[in-house]
C-alpha atoms as a PDB file:
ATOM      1  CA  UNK A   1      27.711   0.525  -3.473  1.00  0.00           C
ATOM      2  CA  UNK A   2      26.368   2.091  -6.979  1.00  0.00           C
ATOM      3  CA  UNK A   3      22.790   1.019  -6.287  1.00  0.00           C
ATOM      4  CA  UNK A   4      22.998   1.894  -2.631  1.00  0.00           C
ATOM      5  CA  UNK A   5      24.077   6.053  -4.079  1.00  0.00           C
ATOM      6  CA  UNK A   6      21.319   5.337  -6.648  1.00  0.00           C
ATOM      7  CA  UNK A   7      19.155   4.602  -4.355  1.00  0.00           C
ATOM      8  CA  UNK A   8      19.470   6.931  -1.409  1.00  0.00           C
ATOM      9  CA  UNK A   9      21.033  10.049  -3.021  1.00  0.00           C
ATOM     10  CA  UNK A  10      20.735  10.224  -7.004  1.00  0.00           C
ATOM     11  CA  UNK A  11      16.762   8.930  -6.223  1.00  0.00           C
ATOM     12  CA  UNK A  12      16.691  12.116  -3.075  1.00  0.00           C
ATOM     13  CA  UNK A  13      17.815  14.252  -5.656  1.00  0.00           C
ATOM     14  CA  UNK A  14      15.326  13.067  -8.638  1.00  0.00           C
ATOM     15  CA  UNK A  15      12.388  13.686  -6.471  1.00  0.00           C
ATOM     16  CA  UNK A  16      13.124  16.843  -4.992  1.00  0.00           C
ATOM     17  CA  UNK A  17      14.109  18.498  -8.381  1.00  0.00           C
ATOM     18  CA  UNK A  18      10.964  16.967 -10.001  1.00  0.00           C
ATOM     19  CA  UNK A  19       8.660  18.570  -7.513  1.00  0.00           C
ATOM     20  CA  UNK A  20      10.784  21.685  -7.019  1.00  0.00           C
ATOM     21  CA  UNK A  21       8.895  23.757  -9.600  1.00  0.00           C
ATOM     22  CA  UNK A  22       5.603  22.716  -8.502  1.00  0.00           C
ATOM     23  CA  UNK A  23       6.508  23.993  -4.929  1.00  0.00           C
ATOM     24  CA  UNK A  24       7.894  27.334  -6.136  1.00  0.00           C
ATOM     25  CA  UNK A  25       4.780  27.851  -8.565  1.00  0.00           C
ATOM     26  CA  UNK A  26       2.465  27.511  -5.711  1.00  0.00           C
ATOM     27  CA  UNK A  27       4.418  29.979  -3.268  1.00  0.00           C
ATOM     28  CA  UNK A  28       4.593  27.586  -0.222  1.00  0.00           C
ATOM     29  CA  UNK A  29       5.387  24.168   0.976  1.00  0.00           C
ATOM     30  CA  UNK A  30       8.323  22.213   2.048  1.00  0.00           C
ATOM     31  CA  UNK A  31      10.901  19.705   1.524  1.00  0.00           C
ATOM     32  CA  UNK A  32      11.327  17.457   4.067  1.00  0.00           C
ATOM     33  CA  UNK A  33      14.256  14.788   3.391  1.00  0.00           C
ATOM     34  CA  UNK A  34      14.595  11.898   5.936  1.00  0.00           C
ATOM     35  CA  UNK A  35      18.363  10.407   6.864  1.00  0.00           C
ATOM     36  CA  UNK A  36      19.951   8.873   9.569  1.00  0.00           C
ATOM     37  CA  UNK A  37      22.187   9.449  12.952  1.00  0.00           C
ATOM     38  CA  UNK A  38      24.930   7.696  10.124  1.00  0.00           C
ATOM     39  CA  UNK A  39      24.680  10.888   8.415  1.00  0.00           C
ATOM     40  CA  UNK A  40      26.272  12.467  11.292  1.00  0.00           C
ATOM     41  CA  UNK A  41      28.986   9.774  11.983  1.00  0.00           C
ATOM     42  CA  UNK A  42      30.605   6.567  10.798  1.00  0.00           C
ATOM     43  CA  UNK A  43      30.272   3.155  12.176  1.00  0.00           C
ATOM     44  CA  UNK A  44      32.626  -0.239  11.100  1.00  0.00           C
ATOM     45  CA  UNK A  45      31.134  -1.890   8.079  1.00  0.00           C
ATOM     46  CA  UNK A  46      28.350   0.147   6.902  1.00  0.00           C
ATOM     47  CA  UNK A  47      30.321   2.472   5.188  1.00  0.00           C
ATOM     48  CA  UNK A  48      28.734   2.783   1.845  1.00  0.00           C
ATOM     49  CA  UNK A  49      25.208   3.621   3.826  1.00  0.00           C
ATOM     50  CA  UNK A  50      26.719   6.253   5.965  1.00  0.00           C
ATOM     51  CA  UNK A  51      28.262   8.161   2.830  1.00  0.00           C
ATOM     52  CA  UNK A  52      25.087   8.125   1.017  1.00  0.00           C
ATOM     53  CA  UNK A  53      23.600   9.871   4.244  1.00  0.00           C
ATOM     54  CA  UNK A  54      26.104  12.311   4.602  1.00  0.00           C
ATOM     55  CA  UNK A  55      25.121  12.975   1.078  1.00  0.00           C
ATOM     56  CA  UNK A  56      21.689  13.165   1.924  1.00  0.00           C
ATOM     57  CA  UNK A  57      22.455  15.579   4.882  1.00  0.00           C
ATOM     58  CA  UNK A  58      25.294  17.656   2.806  1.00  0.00           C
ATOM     59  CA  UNK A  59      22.259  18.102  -0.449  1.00  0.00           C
ATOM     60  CA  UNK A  60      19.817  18.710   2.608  1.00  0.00           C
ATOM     61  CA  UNK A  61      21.934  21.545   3.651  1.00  0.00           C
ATOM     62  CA  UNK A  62      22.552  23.013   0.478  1.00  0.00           C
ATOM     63  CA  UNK A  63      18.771  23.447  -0.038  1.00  0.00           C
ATOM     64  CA  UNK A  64      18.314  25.569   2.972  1.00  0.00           C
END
């Protein structure tokens, strides 16, 4: 479960705050973050993937 969050949130998050300078500095561009229909709702025995895509989908909507 740790290397799953590592993986698909804390890497999410890495990424977009490394490049989030460079995209304010040059005035335009966009963030586009990629999750899954298991962001929206849980299934039986994928439950550690569906809370790091709620995670993704929670730190997408943050950003906007």
């Amino acid at each position: 479960m740790e290397k799953l969050l590592k993986v698909n949130v804390l890497g999410m998050v890495t990424v977009v705050h490394s490049f989030l300078p460079l995209i304010k500095k040059s005035g335009s561009g966009r963030i586009v973050n990629t999750a899954s229909i298991l962001g929206v709702l849980s299934v039986p025995y994928v439950a550690p993937y569906c809370m790091t895509k709620f995670a993704v989908e929670a730190f997408s909507d943050a950003l906007r």
